[in-house]
PDB file of N, CA and C in Angstrom:
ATOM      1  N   UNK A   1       0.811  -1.191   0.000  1.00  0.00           N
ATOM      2  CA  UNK A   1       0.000   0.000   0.000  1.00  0.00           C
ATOM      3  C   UNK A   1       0.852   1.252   0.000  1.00  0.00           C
ATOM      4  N   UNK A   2       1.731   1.422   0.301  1.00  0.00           N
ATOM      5  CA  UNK A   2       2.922   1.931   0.736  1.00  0.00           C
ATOM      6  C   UNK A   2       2.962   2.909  -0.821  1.00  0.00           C
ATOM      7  N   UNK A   3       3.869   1.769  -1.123  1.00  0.00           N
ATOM      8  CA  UNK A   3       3.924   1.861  -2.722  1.00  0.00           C
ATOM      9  C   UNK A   3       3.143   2.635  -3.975  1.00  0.00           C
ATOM     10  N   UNK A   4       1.797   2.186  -3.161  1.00  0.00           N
ATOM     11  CA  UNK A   4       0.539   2.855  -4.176  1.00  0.00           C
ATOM     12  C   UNK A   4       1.021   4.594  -3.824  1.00  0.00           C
ATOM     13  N   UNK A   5       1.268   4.847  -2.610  1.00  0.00           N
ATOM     14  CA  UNK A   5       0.649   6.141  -2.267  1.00  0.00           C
ATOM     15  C   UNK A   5       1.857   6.684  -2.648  1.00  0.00           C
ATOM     16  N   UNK A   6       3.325   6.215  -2.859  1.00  0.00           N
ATOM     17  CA  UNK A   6       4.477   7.193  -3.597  1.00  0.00           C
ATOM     18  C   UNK A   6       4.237   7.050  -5.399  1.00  0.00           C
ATOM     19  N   UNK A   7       3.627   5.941  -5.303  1.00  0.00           N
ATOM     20  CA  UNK A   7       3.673   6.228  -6.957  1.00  0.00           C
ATOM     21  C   UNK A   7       2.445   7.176  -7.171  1.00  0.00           C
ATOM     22  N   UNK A   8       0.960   7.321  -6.642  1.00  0.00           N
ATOM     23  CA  UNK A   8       0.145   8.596  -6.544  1.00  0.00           C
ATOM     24  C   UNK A   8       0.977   9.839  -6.812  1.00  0.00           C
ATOM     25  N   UNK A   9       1.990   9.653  -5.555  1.00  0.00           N
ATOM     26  CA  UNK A   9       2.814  11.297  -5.576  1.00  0.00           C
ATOM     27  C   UNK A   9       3.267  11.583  -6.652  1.00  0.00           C
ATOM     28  N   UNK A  10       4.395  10.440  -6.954  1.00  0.00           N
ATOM     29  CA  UNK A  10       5.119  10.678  -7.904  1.00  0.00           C
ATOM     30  C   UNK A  10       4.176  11.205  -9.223  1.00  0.00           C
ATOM     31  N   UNK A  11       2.983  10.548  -9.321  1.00  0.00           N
ATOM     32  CA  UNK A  11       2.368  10.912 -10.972  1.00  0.00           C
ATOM     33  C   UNK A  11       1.887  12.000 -10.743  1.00  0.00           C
ATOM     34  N   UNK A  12       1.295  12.511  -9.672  1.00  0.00           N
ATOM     35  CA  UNK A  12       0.880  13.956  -9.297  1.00  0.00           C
ATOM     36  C   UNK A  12       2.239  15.167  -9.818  1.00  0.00           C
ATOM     37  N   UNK A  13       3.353  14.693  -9.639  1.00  0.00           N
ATOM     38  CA  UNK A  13       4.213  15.379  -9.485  1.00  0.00           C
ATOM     39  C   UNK A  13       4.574  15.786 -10.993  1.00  0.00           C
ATOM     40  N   UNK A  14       4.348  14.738 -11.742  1.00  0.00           N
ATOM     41  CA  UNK A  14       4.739  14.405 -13.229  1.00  0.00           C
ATOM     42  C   UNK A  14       2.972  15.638 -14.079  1.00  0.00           C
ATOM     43  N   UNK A  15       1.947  15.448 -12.936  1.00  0.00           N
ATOM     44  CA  UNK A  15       0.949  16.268 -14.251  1.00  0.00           C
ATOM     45  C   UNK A  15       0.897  17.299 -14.683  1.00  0.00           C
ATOM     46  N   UNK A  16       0.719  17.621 -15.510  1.00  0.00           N
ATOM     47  CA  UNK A  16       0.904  19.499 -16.202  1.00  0.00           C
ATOM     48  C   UNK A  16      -0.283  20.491 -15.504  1.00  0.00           C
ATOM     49  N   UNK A  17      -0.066  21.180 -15.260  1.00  0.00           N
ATOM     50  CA  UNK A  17      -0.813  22.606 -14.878  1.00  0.00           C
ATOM     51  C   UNK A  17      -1.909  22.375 -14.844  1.00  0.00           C
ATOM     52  N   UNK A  18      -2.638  21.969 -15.998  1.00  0.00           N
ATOM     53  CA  UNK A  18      -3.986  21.933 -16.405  1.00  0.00           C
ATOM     54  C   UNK A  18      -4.691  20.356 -15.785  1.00  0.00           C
ATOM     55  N   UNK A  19      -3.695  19.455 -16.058  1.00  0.00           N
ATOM     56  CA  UNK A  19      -4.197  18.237 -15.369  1.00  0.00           C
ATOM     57  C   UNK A  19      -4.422  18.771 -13.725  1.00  0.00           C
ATOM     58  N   UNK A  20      -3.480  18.875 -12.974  1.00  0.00           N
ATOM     59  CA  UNK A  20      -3.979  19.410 -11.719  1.00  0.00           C
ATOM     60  C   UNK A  20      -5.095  19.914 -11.031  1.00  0.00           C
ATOM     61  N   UNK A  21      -5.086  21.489 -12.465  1.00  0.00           N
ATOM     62  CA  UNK A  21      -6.716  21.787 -11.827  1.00  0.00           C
ATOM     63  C   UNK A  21      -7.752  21.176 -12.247  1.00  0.00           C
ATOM     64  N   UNK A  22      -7.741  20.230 -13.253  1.00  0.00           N
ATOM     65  CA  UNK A  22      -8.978  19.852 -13.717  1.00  0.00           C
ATOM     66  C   UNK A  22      -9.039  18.353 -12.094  1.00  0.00           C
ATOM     67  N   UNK A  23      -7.550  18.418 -11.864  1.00  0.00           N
ATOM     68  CA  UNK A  23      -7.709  16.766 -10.441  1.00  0.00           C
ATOM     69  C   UNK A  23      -8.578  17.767  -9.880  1.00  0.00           C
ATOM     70  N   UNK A  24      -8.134  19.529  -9.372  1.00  0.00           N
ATOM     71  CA  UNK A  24      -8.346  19.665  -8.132  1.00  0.00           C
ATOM     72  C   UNK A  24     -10.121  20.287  -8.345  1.00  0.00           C
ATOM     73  N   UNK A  25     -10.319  20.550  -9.406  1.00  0.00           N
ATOM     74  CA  UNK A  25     -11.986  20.999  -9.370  1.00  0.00           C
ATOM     75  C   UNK A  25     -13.085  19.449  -9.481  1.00  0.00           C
ATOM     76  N   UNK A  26     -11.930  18.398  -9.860  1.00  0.00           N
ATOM     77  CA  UNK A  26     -13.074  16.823  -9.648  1.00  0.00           C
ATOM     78  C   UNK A  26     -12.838  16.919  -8.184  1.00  0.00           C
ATOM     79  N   UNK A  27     -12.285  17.344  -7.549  1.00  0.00           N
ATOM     80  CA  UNK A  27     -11.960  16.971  -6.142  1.00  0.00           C
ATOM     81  C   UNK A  27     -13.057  18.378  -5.246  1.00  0.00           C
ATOM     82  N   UNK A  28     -13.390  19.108  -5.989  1.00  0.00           N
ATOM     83  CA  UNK A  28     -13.958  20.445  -5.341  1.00  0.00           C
ATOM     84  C   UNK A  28     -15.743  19.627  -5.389  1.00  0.00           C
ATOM     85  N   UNK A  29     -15.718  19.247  -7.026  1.00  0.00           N
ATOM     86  CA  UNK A  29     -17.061  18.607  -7.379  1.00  0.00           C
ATOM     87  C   UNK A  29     -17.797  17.465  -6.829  1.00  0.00           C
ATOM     88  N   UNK A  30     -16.687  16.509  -6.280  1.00  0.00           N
ATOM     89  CA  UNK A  30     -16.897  15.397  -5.490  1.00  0.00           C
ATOM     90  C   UNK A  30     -17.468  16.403  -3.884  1.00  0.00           C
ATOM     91  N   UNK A  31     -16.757  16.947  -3.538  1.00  0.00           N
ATOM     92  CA  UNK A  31     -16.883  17.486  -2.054  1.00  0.00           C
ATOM     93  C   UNK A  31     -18.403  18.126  -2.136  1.00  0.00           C
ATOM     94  N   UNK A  32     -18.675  19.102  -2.993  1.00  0.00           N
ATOM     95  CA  UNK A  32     -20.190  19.481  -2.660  1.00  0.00           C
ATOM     96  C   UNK A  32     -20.974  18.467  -2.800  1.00  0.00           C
ATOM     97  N   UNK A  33     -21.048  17.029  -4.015  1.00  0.00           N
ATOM     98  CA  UNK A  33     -21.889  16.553  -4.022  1.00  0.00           C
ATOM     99  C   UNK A  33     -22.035  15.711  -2.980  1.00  0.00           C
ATOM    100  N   UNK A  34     -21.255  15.793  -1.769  1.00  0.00           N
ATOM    101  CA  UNK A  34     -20.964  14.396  -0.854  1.00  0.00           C
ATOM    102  C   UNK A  34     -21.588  15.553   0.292  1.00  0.00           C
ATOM    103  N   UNK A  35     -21.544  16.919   0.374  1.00  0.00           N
ATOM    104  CA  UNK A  35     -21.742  17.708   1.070  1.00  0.00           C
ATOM    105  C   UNK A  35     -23.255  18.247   1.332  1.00  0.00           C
ATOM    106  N   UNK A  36     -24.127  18.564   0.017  1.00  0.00           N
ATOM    107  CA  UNK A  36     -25.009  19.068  -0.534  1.00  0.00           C
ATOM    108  C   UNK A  36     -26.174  19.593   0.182  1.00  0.00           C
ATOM    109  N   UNK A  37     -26.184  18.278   0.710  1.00  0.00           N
ATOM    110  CA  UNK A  37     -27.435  18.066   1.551  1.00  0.00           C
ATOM    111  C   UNK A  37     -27.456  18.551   3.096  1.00  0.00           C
ATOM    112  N   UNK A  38     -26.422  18.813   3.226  1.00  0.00           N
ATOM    113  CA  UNK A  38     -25.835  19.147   5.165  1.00  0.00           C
ATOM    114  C   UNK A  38     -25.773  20.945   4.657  1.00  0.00           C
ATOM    115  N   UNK A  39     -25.352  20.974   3.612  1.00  0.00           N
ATOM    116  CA  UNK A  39     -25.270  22.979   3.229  1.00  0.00           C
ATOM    117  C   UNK A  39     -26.252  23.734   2.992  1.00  0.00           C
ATOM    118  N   UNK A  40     -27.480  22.599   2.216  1.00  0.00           N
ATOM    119  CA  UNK A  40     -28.658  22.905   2.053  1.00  0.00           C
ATOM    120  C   UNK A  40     -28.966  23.091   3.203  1.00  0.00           C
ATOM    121  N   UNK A  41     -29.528  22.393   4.242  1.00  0.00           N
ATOM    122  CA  UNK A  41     -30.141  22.136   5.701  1.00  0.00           C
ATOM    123  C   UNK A  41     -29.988  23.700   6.062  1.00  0.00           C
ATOM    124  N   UNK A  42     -28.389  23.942   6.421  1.00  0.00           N
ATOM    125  CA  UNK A  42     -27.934  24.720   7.127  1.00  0.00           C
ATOM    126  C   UNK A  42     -28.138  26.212   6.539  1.00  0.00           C
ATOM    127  N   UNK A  43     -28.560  26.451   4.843  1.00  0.00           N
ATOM    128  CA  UNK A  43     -28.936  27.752   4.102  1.00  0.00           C
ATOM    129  C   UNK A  43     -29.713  27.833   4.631  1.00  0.00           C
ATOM    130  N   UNK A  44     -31.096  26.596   4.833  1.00  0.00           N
ATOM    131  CA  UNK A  44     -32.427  27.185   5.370  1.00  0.00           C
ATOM    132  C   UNK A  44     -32.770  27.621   6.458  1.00  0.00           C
ATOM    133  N   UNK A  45     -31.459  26.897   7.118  1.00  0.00           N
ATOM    134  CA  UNK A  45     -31.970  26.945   9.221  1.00  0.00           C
ATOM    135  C   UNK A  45     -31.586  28.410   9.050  1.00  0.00           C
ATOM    136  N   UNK A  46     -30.473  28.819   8.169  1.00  0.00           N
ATOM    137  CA  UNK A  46     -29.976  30.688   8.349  1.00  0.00           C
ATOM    138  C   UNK A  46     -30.972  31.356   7.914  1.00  0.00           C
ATOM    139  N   UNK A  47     -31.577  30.870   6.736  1.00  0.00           N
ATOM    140  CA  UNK A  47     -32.776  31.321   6.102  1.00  0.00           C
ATOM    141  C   UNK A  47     -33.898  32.207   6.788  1.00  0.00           C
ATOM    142  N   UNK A  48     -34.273  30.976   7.741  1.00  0.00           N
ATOM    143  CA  UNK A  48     -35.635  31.203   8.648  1.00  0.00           C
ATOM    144  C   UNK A  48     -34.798  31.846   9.332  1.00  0.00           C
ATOM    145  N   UNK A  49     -33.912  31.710  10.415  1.00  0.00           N
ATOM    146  CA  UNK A  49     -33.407  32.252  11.501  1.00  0.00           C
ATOM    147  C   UNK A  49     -33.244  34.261  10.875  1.00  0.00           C
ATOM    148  N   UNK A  50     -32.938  34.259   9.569  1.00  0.00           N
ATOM    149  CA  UNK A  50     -32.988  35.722   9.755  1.00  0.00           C
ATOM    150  C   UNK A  50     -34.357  36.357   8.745  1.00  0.00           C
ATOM    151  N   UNK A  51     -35.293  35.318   8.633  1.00  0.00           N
ATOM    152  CA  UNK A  51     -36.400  36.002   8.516  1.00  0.00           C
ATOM    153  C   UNK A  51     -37.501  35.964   9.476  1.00  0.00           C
ATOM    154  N   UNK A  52     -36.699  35.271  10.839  1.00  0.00           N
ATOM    155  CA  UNK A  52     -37.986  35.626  12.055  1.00  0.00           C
ATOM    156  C   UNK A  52     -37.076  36.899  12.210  1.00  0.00           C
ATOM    157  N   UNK A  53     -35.940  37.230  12.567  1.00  0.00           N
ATOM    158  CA  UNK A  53     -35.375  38.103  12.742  1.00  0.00           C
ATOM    159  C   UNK A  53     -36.287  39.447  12.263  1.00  0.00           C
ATOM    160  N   UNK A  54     -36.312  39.186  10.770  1.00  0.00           N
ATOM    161  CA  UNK A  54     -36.805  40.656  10.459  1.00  0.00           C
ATOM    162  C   UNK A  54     -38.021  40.710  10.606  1.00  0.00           C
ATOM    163  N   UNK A  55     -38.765  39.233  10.731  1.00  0.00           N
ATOM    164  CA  UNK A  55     -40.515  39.572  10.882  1.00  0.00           C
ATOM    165  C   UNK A  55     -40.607  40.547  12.318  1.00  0.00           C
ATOM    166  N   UNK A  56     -39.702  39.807  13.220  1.00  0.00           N
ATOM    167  CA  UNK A  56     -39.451  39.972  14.793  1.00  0.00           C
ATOM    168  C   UNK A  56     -39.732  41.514  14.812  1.00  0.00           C
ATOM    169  N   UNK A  57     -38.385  42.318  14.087  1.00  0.00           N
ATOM    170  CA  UNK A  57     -37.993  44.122  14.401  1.00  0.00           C
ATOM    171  C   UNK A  57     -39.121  44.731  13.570  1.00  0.00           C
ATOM    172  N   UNK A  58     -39.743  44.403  12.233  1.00  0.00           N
ATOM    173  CA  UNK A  58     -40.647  44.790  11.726  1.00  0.00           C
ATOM    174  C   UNK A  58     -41.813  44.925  12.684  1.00  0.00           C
ATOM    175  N   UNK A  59     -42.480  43.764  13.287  1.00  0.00           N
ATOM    176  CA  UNK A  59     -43.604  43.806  14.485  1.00  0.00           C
ATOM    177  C   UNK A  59     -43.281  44.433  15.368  1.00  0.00           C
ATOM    178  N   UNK A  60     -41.823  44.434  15.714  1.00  0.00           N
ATOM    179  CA  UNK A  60     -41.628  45.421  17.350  1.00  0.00           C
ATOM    180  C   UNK A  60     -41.982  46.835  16.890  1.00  0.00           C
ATOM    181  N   UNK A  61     -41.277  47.077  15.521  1.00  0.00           N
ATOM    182  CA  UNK A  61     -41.129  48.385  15.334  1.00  0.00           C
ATOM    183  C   UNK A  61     -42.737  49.469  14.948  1.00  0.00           C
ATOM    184  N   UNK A  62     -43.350  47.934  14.647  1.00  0.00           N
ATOM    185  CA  UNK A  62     -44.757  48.741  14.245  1.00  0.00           C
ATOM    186  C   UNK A  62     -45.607  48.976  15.513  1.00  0.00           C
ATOM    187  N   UNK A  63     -45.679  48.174  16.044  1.00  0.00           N
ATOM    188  CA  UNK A  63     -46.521  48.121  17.635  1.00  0.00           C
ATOM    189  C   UNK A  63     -45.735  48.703  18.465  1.00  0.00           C
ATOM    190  N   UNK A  64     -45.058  49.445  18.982  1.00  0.00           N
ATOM    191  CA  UNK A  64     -43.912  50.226  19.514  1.00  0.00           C
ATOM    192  C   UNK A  64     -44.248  52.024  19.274  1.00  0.00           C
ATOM    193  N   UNK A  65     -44.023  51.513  17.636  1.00  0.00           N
ATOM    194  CA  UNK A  65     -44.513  53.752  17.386  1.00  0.00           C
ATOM    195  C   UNK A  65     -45.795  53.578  17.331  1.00  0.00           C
ATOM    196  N   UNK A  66     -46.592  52.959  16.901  1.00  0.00           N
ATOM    197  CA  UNK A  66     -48.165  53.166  16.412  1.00  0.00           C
ATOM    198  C   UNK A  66     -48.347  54.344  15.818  1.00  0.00           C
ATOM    199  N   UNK A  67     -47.940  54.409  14.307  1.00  0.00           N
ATOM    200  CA  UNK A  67     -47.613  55.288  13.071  1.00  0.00           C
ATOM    201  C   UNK A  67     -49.113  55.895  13.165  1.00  0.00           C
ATOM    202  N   UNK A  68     -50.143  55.579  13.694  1.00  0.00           N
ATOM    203  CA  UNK A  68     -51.402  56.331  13.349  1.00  0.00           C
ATOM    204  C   UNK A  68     -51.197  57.735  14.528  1.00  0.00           C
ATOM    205  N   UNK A  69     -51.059  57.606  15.524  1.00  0.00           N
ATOM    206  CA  UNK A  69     -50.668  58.193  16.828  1.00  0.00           C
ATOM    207  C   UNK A  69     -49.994  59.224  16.132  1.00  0.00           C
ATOM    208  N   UNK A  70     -48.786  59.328  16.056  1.00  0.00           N
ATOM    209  CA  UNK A  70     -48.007  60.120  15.631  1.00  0.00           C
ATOM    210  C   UNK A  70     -48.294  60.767  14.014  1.00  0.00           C
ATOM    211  N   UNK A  71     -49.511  60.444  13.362  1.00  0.00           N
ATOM    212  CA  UNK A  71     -49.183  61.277  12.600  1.00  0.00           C
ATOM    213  C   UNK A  71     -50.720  62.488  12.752  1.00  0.00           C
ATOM    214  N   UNK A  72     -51.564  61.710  14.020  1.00  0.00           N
ATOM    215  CA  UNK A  72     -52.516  62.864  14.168  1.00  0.00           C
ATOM    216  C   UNK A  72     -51.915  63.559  14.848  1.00  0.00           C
ATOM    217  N   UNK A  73     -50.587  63.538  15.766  1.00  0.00           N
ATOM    218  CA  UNK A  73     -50.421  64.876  16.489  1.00  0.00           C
ATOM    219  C   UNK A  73     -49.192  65.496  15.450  1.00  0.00           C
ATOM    220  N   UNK A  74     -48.659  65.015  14.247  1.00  0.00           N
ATOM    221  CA  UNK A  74     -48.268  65.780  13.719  1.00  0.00           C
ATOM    222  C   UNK A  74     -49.405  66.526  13.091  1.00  0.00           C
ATOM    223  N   UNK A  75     -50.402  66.486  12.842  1.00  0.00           N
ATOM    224  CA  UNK A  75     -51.172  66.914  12.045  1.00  0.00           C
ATOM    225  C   UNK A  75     -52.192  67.813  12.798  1.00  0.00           C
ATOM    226  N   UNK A  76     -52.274  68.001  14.136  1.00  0.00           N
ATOM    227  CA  UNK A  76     -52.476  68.536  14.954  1.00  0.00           C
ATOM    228  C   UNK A  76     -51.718  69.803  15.117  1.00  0.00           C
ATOM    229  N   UNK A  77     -50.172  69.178  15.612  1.00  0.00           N
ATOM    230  CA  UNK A  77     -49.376  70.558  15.540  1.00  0.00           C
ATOM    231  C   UNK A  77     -49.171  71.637  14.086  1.00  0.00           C
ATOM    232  N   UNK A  78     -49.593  70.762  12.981  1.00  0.00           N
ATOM    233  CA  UNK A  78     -49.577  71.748  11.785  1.00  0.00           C
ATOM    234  C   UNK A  78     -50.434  72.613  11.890  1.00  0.00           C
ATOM    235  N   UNK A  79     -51.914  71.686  12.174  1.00  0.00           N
ATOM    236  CA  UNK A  79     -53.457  72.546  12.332  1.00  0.00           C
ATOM    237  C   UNK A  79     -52.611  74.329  13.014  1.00  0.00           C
ATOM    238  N   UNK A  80     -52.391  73.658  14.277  1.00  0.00           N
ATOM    239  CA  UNK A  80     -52.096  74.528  15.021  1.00  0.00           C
ATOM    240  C   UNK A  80     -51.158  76.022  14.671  1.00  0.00           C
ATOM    241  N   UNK A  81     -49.931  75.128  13.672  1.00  0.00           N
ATOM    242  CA  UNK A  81     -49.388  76.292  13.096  1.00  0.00           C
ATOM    243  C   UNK A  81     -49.668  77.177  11.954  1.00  0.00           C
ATOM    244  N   UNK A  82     -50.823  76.561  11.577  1.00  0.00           N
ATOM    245  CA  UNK A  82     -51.610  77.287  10.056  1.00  0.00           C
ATOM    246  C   UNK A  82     -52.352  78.273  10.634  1.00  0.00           C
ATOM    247  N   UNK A  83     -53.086  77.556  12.081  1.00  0.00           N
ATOM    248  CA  UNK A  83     -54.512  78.624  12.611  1.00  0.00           C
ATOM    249  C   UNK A  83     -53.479  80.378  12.868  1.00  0.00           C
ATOM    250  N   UNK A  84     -52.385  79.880  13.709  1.00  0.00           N
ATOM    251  CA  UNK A  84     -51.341  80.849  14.303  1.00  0.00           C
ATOM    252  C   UNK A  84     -51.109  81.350  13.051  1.00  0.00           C
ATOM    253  N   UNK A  85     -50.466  81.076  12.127  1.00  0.00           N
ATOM    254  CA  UNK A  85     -50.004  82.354  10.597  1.00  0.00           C
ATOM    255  C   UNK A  85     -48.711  82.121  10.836  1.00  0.00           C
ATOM    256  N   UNK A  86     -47.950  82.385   9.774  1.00  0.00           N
ATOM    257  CA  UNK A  86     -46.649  82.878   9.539  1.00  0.00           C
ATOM    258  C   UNK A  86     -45.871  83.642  10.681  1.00  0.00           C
ATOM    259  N   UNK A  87     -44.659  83.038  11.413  1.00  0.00           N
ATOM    260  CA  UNK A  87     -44.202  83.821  11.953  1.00  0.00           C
ATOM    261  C   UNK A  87     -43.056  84.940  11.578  1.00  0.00           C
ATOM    262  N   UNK A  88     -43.566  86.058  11.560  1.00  0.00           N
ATOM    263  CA  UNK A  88     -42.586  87.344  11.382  1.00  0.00           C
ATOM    264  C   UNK A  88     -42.201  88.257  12.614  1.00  0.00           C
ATOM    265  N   UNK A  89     -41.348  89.014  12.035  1.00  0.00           N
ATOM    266  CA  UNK A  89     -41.179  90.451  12.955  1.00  0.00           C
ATOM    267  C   UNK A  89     -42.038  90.759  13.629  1.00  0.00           C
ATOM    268  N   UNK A  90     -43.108  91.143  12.978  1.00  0.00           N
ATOM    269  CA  UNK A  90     -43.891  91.923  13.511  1.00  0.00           C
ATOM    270  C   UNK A  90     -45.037  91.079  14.406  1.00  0.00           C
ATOM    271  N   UNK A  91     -45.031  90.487  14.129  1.00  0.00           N
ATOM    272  CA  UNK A  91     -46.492  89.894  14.844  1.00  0.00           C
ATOM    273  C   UNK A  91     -45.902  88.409  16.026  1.00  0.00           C
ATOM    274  N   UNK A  92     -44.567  88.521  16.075  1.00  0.00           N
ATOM    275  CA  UNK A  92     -44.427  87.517  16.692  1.00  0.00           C
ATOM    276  C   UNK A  92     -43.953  87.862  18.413  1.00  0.00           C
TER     277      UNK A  92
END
């Protein structure tokens, strides 16, 4: 067995440029397909994990300001500054 694994080296040693990368992308191609299924799993668990995330800050953020609230008292304080007029020199 010995044997097998210096003569491996040795022919590794002997292949041209191009043989290499074409060993080392069968060797990239073997790895995802042996992998696939454990990377998949783990896209989705990140998946969900950062779309409760944003469902999460989206709901905090809406029930938190209550956008209706705030835009009658902006709309209040406008009332207020239209009834009052323009502030100038003179009248202020």
């Amino acid at each position: 067995m010995a044997a097998e694994g210096v003569e491996e080296i040795a022919s590794k040693e002997q292949l041209t440029a191009a043989q290499k990368q074409l060993l080392r992308k069968r060797q990239d191609l073997d790895y995802w397909k042996k992998n696939a299924l454990k990377i998949r799993s783990r896209n989705r668990i990140t998946g969900l994990a950062i779309g409760a995330f944003v469902i999460g800050m989206f709901s905090y953020t809406i029930l938190s300001v209550k956008q209706e609230r705030i835009m009658e008292d902006i709309d209040n304080e406008a009332k207020i500054n239209y009834i009052r007029g323009p502030r100038t020199g003179t009248n202020s």
